[in-house]
C-alpha atoms as a PDB file:
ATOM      1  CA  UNK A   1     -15.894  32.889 -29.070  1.00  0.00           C
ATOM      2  CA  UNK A   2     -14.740  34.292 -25.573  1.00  0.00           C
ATOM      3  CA  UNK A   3     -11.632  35.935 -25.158  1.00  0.00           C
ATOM      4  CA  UNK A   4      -8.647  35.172 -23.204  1.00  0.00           C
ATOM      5  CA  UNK A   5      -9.887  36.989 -19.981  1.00  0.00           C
ATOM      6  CA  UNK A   6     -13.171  34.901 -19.478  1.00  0.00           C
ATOM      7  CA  UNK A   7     -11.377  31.497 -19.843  1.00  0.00           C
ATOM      8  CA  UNK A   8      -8.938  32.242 -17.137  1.00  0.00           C
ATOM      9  CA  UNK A   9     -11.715  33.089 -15.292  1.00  0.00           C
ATOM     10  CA  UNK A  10     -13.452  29.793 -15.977  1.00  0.00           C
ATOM     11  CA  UNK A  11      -9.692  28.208 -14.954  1.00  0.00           C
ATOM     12  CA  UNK A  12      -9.509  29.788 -11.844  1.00  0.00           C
ATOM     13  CA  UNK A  13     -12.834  29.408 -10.672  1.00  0.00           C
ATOM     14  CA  UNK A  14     -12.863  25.436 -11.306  1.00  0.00           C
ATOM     15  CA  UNK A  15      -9.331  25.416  -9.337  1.00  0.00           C
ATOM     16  CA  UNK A  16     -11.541  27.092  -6.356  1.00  0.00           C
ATOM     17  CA  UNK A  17     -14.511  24.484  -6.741  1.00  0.00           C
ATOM     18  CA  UNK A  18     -12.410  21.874  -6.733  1.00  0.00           C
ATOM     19  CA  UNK A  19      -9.761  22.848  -3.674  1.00  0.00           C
ATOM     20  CA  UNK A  20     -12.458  23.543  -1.529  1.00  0.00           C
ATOM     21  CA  UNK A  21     -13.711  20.260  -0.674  1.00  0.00           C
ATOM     22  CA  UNK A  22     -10.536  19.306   0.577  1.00  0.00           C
ATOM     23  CA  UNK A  23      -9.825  21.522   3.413  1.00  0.00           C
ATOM     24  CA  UNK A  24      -6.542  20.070   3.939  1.00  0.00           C
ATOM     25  CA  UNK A  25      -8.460  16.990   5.916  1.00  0.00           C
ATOM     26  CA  UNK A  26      -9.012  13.662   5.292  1.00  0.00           C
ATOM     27  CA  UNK A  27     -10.860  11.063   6.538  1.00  0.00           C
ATOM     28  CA  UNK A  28      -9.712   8.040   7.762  1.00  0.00           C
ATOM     29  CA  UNK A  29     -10.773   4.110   6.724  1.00  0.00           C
ATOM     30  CA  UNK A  30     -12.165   2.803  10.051  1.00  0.00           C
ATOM     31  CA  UNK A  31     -10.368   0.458  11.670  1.00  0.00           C
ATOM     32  CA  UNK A  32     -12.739  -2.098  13.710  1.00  0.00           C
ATOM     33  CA  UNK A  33     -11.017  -5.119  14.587  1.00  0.00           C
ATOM     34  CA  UNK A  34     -12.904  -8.916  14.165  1.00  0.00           C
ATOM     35  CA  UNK A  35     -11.919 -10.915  16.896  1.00  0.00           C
ATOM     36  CA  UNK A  36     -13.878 -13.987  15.730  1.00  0.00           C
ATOM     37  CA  UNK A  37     -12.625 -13.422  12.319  1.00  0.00           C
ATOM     38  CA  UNK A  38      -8.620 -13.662  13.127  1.00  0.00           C
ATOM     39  CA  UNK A  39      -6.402 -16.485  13.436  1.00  0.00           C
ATOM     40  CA  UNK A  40      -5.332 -16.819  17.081  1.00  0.00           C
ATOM     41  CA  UNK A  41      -4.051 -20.139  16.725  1.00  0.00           C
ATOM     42  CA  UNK A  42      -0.301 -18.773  16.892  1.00  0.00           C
ATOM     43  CA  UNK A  43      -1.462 -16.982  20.380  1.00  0.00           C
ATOM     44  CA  UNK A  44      -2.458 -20.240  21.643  1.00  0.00           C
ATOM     45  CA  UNK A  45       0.516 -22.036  20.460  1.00  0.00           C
ATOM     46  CA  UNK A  46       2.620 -19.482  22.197  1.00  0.00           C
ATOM     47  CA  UNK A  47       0.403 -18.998  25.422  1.00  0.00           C
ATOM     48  CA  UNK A  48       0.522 -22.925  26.171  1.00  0.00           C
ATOM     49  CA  UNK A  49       4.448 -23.407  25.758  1.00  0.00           C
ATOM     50  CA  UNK A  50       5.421 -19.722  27.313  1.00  0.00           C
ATOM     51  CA  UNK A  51       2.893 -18.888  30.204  1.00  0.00           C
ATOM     52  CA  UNK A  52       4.790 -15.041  31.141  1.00  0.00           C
ATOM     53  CA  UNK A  53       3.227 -14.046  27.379  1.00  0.00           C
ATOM     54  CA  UNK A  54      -0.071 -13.892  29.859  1.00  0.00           C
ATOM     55  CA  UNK A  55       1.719 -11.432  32.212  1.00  0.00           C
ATOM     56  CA  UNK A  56       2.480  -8.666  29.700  1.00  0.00           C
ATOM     57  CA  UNK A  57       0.829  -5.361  30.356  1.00  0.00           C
ATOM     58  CA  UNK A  58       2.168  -3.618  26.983  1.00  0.00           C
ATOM     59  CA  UNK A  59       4.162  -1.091  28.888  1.00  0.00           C
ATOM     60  CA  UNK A  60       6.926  -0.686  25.994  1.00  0.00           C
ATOM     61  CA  UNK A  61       9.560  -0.984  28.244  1.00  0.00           C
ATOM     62  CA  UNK A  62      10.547  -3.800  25.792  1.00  0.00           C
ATOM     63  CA  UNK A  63      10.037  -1.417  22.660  1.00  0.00           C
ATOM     64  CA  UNK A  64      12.244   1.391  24.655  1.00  0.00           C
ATOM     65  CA  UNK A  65      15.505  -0.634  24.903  1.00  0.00           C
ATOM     66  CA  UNK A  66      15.468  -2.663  21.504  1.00  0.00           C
ATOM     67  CA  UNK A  67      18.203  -1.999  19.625  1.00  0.00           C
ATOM     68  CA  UNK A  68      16.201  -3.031  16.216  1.00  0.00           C
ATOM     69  CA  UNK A  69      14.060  -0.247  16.832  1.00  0.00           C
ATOM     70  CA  UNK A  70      16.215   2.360  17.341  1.00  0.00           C
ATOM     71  CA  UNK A  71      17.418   2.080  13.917  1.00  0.00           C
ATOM     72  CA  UNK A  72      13.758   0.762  11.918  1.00  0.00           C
ATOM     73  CA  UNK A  73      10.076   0.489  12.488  1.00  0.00           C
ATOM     74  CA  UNK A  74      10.211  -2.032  14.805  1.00  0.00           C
ATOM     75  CA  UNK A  75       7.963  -2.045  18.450  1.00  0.00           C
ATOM     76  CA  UNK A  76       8.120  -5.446  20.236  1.00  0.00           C
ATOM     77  CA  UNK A  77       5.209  -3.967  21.897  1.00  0.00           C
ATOM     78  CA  UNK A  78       3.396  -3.886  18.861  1.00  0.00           C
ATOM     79  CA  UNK A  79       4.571  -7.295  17.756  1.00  0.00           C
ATOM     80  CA  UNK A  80       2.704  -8.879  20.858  1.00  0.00           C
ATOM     81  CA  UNK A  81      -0.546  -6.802  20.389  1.00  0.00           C
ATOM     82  CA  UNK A  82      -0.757  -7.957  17.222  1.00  0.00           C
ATOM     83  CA  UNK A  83      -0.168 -11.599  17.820  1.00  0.00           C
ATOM     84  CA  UNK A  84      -2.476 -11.066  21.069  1.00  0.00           C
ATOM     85  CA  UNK A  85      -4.907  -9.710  18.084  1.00  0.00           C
ATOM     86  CA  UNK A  86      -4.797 -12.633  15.856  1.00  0.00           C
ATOM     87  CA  UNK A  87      -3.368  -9.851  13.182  1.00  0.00           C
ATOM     88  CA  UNK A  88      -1.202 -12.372  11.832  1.00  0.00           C
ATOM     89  CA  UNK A  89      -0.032 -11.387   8.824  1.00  0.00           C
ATOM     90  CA  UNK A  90       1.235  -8.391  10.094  1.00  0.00           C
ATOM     91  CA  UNK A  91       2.922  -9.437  13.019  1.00  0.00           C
ATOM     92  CA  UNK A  92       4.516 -12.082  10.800  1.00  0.00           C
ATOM     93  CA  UNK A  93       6.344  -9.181   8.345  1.00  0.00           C
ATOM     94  CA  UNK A  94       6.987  -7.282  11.842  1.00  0.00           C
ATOM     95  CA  UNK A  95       9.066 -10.287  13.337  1.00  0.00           C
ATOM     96  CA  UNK A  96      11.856 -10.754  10.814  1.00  0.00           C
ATOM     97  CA  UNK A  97      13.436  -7.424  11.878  1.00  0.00           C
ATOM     98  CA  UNK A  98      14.248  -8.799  15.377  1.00  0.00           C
ATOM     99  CA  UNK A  99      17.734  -9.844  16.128  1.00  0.00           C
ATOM    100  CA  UNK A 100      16.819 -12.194  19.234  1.00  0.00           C
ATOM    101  CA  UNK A 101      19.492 -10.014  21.371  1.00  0.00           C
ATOM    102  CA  UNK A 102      17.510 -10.657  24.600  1.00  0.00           C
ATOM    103  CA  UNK A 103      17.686  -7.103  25.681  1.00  0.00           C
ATOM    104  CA  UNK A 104      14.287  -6.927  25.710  1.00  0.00           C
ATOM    105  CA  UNK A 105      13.927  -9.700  28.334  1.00  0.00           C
ATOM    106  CA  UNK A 106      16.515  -8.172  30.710  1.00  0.00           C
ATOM    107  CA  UNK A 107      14.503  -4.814  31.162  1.00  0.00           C
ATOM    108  CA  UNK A 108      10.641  -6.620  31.390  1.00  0.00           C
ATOM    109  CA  UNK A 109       8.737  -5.640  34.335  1.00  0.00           C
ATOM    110  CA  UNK A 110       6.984  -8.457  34.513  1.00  0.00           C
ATOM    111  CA  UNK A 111       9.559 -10.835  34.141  1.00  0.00           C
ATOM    112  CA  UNK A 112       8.111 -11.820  30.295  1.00  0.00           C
ATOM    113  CA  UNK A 113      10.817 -14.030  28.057  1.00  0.00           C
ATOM    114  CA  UNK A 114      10.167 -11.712  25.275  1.00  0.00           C
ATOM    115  CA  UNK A 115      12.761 -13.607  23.216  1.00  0.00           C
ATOM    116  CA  UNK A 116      11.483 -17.211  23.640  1.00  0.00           C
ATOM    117  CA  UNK A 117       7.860 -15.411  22.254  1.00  0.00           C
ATOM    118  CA  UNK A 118       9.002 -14.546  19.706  1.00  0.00           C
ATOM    119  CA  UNK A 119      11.214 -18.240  18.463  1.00  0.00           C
ATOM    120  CA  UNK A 120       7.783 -19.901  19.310  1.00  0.00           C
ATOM    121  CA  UNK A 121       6.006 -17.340  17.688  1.00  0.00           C
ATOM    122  CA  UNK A 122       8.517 -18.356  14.115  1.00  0.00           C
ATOM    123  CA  UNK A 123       7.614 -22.314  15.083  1.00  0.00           C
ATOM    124  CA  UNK A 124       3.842 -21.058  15.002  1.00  0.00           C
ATOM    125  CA  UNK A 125       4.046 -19.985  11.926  1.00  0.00           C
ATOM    126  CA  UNK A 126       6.313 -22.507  10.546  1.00  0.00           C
ATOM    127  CA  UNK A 127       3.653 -25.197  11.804  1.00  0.00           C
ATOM    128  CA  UNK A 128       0.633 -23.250  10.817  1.00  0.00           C
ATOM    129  CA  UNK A 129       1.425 -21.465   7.376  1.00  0.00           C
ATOM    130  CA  UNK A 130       4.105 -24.000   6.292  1.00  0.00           C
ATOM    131  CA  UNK A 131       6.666 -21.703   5.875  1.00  0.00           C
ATOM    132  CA  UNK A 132       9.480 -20.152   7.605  1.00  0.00           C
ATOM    133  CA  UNK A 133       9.473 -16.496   8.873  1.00  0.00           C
END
């Protein structure tokens, strides 16, 4: 029977063994996008009734001024990537946190009508997934 001594030994040296294949790194899940695999019908619904959705260059100026994100995890940026994307489902749970205020239209660049994207965007997805957003 082995004494006290050699089973902490045994303890600490399986703590080692196993904390040493961590090395406080992880890796990540890769992330490859399908274009042919995602729904872009809401981009197309959107890009034939609002043609400026074309002219965005995903500076964030949009993202910058929006009051919604200041206070939760909300990039209108981010919103139209992802619809650009065909990443529906996400951009879908992204969209109920805006507030339509508009002041994301007043500070564009490119003169995009960031709010009307995103009331055609809820149409597209009232139209295509029968439900509201």
């Amino acid at each position: 029977m082995p004494g006290l001594p050699y089973l902490m030994c045994l303890i600490t040296l399986k703590l080692r063994v196993n904390s040493m294949g961590k090395f406080g790194f992880s890796i990540s899940k890769g992330r490859q996008i399908d274009y042919e695999a995602n729904d872009r019908r809401v981009a197309d619904y959107i890009f034939a009734r609002e043609p400026s959705f074309r002219s965005c260059i995903e500076c964030g100026g949009c993202a910058a001024t929006c009051t919604t994100g200041n206070h939760t995890k909300f990039s209108l940026r981010e919103l139209h990537i992802l619809i650009k994307r065909g990443e529906n489902n996400l951009a879908r749970q992204t969209m109920k946190k805006c507030m339509l205020c508009g002041k994301c239209t007043l500070v564009c660049p490119r003169g995009v009508n960031t709010r009307n994207i995103v009331v055609l965007a809820k149409q597209a997805f009232q139209i295509f997934d029968k439900h509201a957003v």
